[in-house]
Protein backbone atom coordinates (compact mmCIF):
# COMPACT_ATOMS: atom_id res chain seq x y z
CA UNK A 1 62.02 -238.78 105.91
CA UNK A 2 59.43 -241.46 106.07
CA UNK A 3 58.51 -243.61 102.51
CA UNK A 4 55.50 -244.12 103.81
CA UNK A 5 53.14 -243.33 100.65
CA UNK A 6 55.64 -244.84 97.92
CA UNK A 7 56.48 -248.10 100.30
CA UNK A 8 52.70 -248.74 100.96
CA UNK A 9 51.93 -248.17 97.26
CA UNK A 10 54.42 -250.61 96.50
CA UNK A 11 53.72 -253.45 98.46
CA UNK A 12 49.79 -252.58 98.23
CA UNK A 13 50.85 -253.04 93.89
CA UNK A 14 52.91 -256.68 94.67
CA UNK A 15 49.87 -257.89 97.19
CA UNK A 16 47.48 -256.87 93.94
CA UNK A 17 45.98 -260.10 92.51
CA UNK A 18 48.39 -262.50 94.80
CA UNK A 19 46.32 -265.55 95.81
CA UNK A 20 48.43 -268.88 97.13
CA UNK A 21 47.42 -271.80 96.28
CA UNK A 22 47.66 -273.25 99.61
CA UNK A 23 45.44 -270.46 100.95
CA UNK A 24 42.66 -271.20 98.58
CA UNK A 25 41.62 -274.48 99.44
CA UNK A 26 41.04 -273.20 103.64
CA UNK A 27 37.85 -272.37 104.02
CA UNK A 28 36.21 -269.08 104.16
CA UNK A 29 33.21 -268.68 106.92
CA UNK A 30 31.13 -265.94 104.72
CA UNK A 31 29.39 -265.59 108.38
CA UNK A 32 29.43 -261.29 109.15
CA UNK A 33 27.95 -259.82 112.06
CA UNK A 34 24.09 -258.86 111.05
CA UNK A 35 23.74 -256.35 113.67
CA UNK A 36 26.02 -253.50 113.05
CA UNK A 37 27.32 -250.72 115.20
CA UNK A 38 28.84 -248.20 113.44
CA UNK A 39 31.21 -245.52 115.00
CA UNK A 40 31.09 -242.45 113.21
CA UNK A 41 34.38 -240.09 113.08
CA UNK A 42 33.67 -236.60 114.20
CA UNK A 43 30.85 -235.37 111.65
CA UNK A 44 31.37 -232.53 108.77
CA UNK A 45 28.05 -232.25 108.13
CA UNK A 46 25.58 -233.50 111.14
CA UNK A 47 22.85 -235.20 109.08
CA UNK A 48 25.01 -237.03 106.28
CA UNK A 49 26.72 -238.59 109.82
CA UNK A 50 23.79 -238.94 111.25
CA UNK A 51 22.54 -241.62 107.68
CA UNK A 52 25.84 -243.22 107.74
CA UNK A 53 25.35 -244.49 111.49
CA UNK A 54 21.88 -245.31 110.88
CA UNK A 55 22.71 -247.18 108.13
CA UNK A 56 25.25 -248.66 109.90
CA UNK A 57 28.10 -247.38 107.99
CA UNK A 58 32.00 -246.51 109.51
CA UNK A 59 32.84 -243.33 107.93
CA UNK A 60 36.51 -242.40 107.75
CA UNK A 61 38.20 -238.90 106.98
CA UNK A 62 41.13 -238.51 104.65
CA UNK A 63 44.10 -237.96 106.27
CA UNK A 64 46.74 -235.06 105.68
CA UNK A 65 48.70 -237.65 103.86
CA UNK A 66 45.65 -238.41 101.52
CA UNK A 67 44.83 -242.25 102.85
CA UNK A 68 42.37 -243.63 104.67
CA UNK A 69 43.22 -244.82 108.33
CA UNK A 70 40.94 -247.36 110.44
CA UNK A 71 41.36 -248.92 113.83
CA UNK A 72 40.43 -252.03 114.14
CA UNK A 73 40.73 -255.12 115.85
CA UNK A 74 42.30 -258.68 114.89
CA UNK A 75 41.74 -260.83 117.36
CA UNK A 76 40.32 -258.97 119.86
CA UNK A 77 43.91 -256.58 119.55
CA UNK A 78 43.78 -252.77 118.26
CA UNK A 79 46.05 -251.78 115.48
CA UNK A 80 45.52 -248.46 113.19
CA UNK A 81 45.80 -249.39 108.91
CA UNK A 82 46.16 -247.91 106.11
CA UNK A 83 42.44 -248.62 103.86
CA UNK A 84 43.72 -250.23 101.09
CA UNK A 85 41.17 -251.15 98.42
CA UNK A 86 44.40 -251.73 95.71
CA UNK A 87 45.53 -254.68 98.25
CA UNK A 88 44.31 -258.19 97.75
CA UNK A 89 44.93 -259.36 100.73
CA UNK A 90 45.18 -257.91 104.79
CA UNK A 91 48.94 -257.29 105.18
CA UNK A 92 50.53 -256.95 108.56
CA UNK A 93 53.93 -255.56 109.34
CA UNK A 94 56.09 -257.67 111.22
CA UNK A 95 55.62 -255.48 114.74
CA UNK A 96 51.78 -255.32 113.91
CA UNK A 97 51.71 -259.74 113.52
CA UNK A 98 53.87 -259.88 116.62
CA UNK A 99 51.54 -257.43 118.52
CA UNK A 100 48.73 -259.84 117.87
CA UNK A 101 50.47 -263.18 118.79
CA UNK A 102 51.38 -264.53 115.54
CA UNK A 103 55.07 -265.66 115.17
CA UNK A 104 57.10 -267.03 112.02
CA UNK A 105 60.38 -268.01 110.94
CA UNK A 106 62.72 -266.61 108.44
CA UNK A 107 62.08 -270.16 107.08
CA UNK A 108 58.35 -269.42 106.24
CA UNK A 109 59.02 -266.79 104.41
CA UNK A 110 58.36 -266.96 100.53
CA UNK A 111 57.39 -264.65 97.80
CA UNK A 112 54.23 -263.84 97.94
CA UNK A 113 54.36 -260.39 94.90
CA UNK A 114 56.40 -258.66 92.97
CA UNK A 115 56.86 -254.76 93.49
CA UNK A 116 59.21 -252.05 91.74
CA UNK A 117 61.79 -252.91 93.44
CA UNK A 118 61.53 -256.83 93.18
CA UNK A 119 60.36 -260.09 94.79
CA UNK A 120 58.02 -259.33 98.22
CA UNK A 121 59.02 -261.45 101.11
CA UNK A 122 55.65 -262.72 103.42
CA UNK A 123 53.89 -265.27 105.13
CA UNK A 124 50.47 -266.18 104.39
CA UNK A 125 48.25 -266.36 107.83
CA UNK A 126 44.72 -266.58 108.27
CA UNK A 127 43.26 -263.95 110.85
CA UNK A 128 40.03 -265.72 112.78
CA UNK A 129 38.00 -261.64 113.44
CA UNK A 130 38.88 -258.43 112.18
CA UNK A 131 36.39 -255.63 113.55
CA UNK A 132 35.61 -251.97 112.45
CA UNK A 133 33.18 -250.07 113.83
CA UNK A 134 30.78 -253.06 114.48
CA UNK A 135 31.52 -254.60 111.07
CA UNK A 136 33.58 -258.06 111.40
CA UNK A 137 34.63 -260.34 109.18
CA UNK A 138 36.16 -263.70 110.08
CA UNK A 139 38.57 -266.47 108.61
CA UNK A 140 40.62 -263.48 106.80
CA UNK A 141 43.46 -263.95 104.04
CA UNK A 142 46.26 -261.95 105.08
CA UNK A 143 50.18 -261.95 105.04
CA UNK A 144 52.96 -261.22 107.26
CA UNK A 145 56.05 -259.11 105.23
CA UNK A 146 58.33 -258.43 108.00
CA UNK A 147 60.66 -255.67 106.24
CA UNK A 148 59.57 -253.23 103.56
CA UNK A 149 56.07 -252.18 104.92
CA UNK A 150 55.70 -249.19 107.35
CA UNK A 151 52.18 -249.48 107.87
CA UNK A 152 49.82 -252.76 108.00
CA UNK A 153 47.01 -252.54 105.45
CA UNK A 154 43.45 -253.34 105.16
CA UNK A 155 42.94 -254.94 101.82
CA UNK A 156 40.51 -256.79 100.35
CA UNK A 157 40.09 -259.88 101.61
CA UNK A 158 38.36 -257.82 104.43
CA UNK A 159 36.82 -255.14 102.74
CA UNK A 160 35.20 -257.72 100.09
CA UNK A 161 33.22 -259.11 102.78
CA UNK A 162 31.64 -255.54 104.10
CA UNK A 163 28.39 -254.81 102.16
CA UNK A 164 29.73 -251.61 100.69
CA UNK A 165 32.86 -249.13 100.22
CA UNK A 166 32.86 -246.10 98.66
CA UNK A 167 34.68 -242.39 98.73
CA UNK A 168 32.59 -239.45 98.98
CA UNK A 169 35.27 -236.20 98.43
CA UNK A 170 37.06 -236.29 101.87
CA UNK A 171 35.14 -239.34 103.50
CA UNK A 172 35.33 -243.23 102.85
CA UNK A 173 32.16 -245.03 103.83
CA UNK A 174 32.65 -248.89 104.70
CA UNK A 175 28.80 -250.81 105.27
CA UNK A 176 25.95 -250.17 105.00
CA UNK A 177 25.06 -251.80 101.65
């Protein structure tokens, strides 16, 4: 049986407020794409789709599960994530970093939250691009915890940057101000 839900929730709660001081003193490039694209999951209801693309929102479904997935792309490399707007920061699973080219030791690894069931293990990375749906953001906090998370998350480090995110019943709208 997969812990999927309760592991997510967990490390989502350590990644909660977590900000390294060696992190904070990089640079953030507040630059975003001003032309967006948005692709629009197969519409419920035709003309509330139709507003959120010309508004240039991404609209995502709930899943059976009750999250929020995306794909997106770091670095130019697709992954699927778990929306999570309880995150502080982007956090990749170990398969997801390697699948995008980033590579640590066990030496870099430090604590980086606290969750139920004790110290979280990571390593704090910038990302240079994370797209979805036309929206991008660039020079993104995120950490690397290797074991413990079954599913990389998009937290807010990236969604802070978008213009807008909200949940409408079954449907989360990212952009679009």
């Amino acid at each position: 049986m997969r812990k999927l839900p309760i592991l997510a929730l967990l490390v989502s709660a350590a990644l909660v407020g977590w900000m390294m001081p060696d992190l904070s003193r990089l640079e953030q490039d507040d630059t975003a794409q001003s032309d967006r694209i948005a692709l629009v999951t197969p519409p419920q209801d035709r003309e509330s789709a139709r507003e959120a693309w010309l508004s240039g929102e991404t609209v995502l479904p709930r899943s059976g599960d009750g999250h929020f997935y995306a794909n997106v792309q770091i670095d130019s490399r697709d992954l699927r994530m778990l929306v999570d707007t309880g995150a502080s920061v982007v956090a990749l699973t170990g398969e997801d970093a390697e699948a995008i080219g980033l590579t640590w030791s066990d030496a870099d690894l430090r604590e980086i939250g606290r969750g139920a069931s004790g110290p979280v293990q990571g390593v704090p990375v910038m990302l240079d691009r994370i797209e979805l749906g036309g929206l991008e953001a660039r020079n993104i906090r995120a950490a690397i915890v290797p074991e413990g998370l079954d599913v990389s998350l998009l937290g807010q480090s990236f969604l802070s940057q978008l213009p807008g995110v909200r949940i409408d019943g079954d449907r989360m709208m990212l952009g679009g101000g």
